[in-house]
N, C-alpha and C. Protein backbone atom coordinates (compact mmCIF):
# COMPACT_ATOMS: atom_id res chain seq x y z
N UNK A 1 21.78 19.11 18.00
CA UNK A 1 20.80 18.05 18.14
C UNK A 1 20.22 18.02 19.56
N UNK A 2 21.02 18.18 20.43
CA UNK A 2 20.51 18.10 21.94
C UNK A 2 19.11 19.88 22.11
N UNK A 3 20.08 20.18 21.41
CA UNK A 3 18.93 21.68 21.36
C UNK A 3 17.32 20.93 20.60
N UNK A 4 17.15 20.65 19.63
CA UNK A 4 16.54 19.89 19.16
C UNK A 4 15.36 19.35 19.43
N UNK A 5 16.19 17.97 20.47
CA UNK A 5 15.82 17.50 21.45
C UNK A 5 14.73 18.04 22.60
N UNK A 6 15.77 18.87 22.78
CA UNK A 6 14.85 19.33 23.92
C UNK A 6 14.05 20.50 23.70
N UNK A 7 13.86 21.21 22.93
CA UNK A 7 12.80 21.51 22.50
C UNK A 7 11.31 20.68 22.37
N UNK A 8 11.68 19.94 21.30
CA UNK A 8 10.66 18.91 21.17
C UNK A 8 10.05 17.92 22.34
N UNK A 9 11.00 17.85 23.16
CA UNK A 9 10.30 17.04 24.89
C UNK A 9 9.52 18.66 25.08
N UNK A 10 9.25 19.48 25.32
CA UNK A 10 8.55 20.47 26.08
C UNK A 10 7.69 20.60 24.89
N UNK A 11 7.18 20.49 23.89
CA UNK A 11 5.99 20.84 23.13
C UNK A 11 5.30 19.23 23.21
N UNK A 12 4.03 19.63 22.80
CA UNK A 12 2.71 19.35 22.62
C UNK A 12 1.69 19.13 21.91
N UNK A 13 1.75 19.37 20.74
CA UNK A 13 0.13 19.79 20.17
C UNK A 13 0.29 18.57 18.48
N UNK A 14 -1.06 18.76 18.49
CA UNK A 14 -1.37 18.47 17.12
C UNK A 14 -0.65 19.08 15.89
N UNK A 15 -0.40 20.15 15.99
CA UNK A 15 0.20 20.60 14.99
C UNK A 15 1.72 20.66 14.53
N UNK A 16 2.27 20.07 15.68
CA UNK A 16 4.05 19.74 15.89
C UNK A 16 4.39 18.23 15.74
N UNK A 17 5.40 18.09 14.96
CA UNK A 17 5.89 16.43 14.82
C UNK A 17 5.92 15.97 16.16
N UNK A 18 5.51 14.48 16.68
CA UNK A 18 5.85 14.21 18.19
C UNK A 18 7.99 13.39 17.46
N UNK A 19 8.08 14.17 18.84
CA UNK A 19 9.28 12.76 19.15
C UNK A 19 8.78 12.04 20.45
N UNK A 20 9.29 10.77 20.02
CA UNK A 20 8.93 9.80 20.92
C UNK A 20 9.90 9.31 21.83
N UNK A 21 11.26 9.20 20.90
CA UNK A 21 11.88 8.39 21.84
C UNK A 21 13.64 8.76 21.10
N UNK A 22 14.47 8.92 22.19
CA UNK A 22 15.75 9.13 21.15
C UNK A 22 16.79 8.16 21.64
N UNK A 23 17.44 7.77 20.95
CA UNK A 23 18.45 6.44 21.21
C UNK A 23 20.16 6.76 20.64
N UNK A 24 21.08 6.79 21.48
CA UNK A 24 22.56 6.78 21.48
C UNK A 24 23.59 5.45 21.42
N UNK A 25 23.99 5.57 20.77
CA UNK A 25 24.89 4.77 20.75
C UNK A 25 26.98 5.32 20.53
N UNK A 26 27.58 4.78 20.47
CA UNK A 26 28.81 5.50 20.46
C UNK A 26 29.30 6.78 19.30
N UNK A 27 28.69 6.51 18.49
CA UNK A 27 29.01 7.69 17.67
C UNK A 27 27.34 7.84 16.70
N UNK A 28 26.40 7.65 17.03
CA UNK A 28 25.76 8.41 16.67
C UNK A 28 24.46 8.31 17.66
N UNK A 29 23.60 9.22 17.41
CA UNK A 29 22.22 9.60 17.87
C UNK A 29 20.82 9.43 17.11
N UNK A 30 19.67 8.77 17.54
CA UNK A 30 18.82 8.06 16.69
C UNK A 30 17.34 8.93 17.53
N UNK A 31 16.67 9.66 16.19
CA UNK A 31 15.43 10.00 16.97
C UNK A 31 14.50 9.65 15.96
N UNK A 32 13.17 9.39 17.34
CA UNK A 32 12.42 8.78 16.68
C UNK A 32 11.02 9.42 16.84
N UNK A 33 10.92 9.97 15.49
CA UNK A 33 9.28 10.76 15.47
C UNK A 33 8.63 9.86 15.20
N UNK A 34 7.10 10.85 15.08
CA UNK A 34 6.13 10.33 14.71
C UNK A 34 5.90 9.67 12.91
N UNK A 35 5.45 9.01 12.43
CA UNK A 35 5.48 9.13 11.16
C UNK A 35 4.46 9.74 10.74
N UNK A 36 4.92 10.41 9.60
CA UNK A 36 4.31 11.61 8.69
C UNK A 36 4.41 10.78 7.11
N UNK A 37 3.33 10.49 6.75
CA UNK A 37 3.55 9.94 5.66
C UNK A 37 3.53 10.62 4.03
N UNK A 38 2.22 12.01 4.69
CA UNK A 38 2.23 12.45 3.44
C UNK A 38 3.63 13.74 3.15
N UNK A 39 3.49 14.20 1.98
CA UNK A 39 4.58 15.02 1.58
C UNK A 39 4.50 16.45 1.89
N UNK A 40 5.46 17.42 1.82
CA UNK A 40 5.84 18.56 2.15
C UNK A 40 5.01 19.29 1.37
N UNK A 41 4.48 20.42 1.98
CA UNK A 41 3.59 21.56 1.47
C UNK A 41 4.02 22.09 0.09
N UNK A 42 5.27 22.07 0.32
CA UNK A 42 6.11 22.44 -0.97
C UNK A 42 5.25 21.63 -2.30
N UNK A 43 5.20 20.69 -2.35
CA UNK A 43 5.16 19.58 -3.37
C UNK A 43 3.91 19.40 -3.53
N UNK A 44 3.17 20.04 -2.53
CA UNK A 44 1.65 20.16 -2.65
C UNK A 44 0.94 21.63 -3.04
N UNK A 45 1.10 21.92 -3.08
CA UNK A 45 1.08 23.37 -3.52
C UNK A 45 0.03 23.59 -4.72
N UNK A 46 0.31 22.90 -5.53
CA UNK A 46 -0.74 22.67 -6.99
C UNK A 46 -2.14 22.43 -6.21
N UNK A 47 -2.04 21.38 -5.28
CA UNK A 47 -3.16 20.98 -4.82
C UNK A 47 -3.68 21.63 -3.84
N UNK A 48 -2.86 21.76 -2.92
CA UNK A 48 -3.13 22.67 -2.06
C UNK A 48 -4.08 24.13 -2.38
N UNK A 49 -4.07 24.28 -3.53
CA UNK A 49 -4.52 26.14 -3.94
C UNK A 49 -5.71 25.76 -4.67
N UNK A 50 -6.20 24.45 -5.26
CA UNK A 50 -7.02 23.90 -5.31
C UNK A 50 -8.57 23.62 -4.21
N UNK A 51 -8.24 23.83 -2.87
CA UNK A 51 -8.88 23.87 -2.17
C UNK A 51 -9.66 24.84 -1.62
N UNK A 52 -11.30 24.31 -1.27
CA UNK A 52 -12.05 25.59 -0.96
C UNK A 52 -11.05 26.25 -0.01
N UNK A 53 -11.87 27.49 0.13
CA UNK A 53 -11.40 28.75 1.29
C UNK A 53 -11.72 27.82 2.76
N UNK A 54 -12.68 27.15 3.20
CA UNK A 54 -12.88 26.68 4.48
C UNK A 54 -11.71 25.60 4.91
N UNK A 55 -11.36 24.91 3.73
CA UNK A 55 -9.86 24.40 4.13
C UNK A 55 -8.97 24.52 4.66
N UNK A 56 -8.79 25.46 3.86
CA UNK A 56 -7.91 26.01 3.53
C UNK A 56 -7.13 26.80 4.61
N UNK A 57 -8.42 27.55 4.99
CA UNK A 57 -8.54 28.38 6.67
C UNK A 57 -8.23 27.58 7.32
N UNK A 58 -8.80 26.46 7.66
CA UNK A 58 -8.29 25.56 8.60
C UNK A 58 -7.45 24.64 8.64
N UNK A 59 -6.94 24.85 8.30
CA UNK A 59 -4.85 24.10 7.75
C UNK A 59 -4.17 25.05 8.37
N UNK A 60 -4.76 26.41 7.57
CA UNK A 60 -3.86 27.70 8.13
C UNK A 60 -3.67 27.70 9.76
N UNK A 61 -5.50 27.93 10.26
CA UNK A 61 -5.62 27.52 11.68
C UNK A 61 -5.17 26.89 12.63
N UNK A 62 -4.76 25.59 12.26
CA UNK A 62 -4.36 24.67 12.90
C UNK A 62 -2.67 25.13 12.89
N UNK A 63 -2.20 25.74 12.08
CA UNK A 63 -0.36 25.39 11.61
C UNK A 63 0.00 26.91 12.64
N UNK A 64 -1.43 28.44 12.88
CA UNK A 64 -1.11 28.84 13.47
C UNK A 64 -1.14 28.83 14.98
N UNK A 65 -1.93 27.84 14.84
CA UNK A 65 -2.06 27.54 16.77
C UNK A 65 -1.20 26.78 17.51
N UNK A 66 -0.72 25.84 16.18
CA UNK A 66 0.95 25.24 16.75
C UNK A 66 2.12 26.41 17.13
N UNK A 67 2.17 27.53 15.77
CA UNK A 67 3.11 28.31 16.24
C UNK A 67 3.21 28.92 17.07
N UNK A 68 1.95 29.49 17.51
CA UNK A 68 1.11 30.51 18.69
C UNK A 68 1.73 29.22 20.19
N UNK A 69 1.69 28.25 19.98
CA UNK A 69 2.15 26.69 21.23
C UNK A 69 3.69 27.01 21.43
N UNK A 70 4.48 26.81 19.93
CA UNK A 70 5.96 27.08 20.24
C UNK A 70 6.17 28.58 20.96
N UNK A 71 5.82 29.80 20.68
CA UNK A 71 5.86 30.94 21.26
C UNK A 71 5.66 31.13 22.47
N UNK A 72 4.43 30.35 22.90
CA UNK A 72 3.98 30.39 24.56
C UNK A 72 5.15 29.79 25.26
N UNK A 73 5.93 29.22 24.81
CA UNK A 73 7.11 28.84 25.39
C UNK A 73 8.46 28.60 24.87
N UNK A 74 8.43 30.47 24.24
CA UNK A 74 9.39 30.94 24.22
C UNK A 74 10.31 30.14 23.17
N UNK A 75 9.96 29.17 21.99
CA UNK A 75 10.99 28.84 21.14
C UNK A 75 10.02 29.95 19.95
N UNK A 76 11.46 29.51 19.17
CA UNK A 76 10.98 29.95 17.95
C UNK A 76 11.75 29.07 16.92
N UNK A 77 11.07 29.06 15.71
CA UNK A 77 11.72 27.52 15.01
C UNK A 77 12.73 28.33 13.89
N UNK A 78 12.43 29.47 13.46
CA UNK A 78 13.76 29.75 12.56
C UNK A 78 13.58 29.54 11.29
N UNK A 79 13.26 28.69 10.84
CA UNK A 79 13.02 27.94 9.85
C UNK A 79 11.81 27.33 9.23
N UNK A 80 10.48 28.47 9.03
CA UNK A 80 9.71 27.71 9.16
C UNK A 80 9.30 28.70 7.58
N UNK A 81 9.10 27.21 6.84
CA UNK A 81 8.83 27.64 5.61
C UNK A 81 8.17 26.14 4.65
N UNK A 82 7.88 26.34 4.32
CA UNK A 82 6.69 25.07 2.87
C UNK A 82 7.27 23.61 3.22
N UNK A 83 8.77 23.63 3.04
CA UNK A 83 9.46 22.16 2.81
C UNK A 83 9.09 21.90 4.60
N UNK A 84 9.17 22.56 5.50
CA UNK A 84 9.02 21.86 6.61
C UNK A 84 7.87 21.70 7.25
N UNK A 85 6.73 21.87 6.49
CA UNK A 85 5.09 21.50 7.02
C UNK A 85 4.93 20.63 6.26
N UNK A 86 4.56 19.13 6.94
CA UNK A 86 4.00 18.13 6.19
C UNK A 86 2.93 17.59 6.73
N UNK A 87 2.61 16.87 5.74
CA UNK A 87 1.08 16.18 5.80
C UNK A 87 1.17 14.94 6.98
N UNK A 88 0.21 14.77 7.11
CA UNK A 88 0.54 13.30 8.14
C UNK A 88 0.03 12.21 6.76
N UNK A 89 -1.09 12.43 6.40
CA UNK A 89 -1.85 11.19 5.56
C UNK A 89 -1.64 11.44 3.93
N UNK A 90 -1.21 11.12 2.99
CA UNK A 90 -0.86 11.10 1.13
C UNK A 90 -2.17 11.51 0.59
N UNK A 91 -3.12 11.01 1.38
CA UNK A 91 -4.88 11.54 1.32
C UNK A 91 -5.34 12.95 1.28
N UNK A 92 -4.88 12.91 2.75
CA UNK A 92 -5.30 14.55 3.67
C UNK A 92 -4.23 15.68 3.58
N UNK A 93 -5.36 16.75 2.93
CA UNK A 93 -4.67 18.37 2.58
C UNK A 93 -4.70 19.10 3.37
N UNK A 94 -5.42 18.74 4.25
CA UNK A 94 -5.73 19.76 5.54
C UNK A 94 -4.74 19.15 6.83
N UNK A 95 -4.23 18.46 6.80
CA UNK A 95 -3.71 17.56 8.43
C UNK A 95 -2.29 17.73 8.35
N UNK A 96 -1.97 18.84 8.34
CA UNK A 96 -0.74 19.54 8.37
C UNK A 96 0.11 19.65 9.92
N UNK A 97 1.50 19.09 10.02
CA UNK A 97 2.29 19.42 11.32
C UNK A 97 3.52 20.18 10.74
N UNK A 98 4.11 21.31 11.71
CA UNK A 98 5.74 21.84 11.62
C UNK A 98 6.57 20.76 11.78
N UNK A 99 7.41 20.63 11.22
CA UNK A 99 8.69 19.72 11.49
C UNK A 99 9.90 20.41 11.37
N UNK A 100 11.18 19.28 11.54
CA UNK A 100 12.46 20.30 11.24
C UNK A 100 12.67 21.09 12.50
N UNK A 101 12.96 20.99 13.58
CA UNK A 101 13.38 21.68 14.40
C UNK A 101 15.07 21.92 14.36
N UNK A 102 15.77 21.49 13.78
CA UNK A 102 16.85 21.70 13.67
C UNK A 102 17.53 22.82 14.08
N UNK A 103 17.15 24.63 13.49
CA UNK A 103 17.35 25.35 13.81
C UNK A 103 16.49 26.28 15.04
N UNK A 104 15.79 25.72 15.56
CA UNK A 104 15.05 26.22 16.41
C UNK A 104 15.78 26.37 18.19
N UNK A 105 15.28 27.39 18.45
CA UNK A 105 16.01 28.22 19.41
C UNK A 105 14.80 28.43 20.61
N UNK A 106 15.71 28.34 22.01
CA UNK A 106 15.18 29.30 23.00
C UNK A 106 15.44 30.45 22.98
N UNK A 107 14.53 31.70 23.27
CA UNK A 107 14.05 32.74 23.19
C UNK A 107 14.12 33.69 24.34
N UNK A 108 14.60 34.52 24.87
CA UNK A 108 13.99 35.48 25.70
C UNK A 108 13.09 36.61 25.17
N UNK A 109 11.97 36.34 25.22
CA UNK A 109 10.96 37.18 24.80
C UNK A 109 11.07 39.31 25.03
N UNK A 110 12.11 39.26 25.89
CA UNK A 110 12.23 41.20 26.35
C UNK A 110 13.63 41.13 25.13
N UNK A 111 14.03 40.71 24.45
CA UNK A 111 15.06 40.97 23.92
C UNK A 111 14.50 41.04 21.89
N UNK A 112 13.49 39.93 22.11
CA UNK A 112 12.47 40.41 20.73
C UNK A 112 11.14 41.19 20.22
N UNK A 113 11.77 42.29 19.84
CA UNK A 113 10.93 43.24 20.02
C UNK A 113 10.64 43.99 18.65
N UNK A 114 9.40 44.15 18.68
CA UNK A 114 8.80 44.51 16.89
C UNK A 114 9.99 44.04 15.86
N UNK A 115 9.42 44.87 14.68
CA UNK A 115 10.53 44.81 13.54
C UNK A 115 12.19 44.13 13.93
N UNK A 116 13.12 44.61 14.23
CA UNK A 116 14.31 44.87 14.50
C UNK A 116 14.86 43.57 15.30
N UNK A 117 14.13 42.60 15.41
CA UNK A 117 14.44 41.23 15.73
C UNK A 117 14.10 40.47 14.47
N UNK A 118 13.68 40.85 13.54
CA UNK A 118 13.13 40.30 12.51
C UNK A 118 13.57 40.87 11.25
N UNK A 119 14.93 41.22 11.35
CA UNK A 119 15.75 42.26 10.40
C UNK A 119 16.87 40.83 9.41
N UNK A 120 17.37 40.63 9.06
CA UNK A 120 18.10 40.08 8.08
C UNK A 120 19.39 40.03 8.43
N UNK A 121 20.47 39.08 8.50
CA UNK A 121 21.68 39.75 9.21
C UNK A 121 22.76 40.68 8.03
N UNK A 122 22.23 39.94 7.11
CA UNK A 122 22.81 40.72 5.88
C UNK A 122 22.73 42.32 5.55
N UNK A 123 21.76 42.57 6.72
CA UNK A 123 21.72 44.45 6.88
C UNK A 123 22.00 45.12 7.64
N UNK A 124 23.31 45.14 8.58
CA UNK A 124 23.42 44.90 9.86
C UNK A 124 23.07 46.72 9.76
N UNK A 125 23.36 47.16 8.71
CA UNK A 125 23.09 49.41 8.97
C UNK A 125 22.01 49.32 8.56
N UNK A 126 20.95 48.89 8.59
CA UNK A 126 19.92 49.22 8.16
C UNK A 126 18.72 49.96 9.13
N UNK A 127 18.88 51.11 7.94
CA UNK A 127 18.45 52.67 8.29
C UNK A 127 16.84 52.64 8.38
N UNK A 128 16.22 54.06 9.63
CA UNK A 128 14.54 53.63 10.07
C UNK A 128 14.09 54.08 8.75
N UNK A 129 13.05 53.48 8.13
CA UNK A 129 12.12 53.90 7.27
C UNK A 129 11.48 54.95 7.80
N UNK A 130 11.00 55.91 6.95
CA UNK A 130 10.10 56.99 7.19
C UNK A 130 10.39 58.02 8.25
């Protein structure tokens, strides 16, 4: 959680859940985002594919310029898949943020390098193609 945490104090953007404020007490820890009201991409999906191409693009746009934000400084979220992009508004299909930082990590960028940082751990022999 403190990893978490502090991740989320060093980002920025429109396209990332804000935290605002986090609160302790003796045995537990209380954080407090932004509210996101509408639902997970997951669950939108029907609707979602429903939408022109110019949308559509720009949902995409926006969700990659957040990630392109976490990268510039070196996190990477780990976990970034349908259930953890949500809507802000029950309305709006396009007004998409990452959430879920849970598994998200600092990075040394000389240590991830093409393919082979992006391998599966479940293959640890896995032989070069071609």
């Amino acid at each position: 959680m403190l990893r978490e945490t502090s991740i989320l104090r060093r980002v920025d953007h429109p396209s990332i859940v804000k935290l605002y404020e986090v609160y302790e007490d003796e045995s537990n820890v209380f954080l407090v985002y932004e509210l996101l009201q509408g639902k997970d991409l997951r669950s939108k999906l029907s609707e979602l594919l429903c939408l022109d191409e110019k949308s559509l693009s720009d949902c995409l746009w926006k969700l990659l310029h957040g990630l392109a934000h976490l990268h510039s400084r070196n996190i990477m979220h780990k976990d970034l898949r349908l259930e953890n992009i949500f809507l802000r508004a029950p309305t709006s299909l396009t007004d998409a943020c990452i959430s879920n930082f849970n598994l998200a990590d600092f990075t040394d960028p000389s240590k991830c390098i093409g393919p082979a940082a992006l391998l599966p751990p479940a293959k640890p022999n896995y032989k070069k193609y071609g």
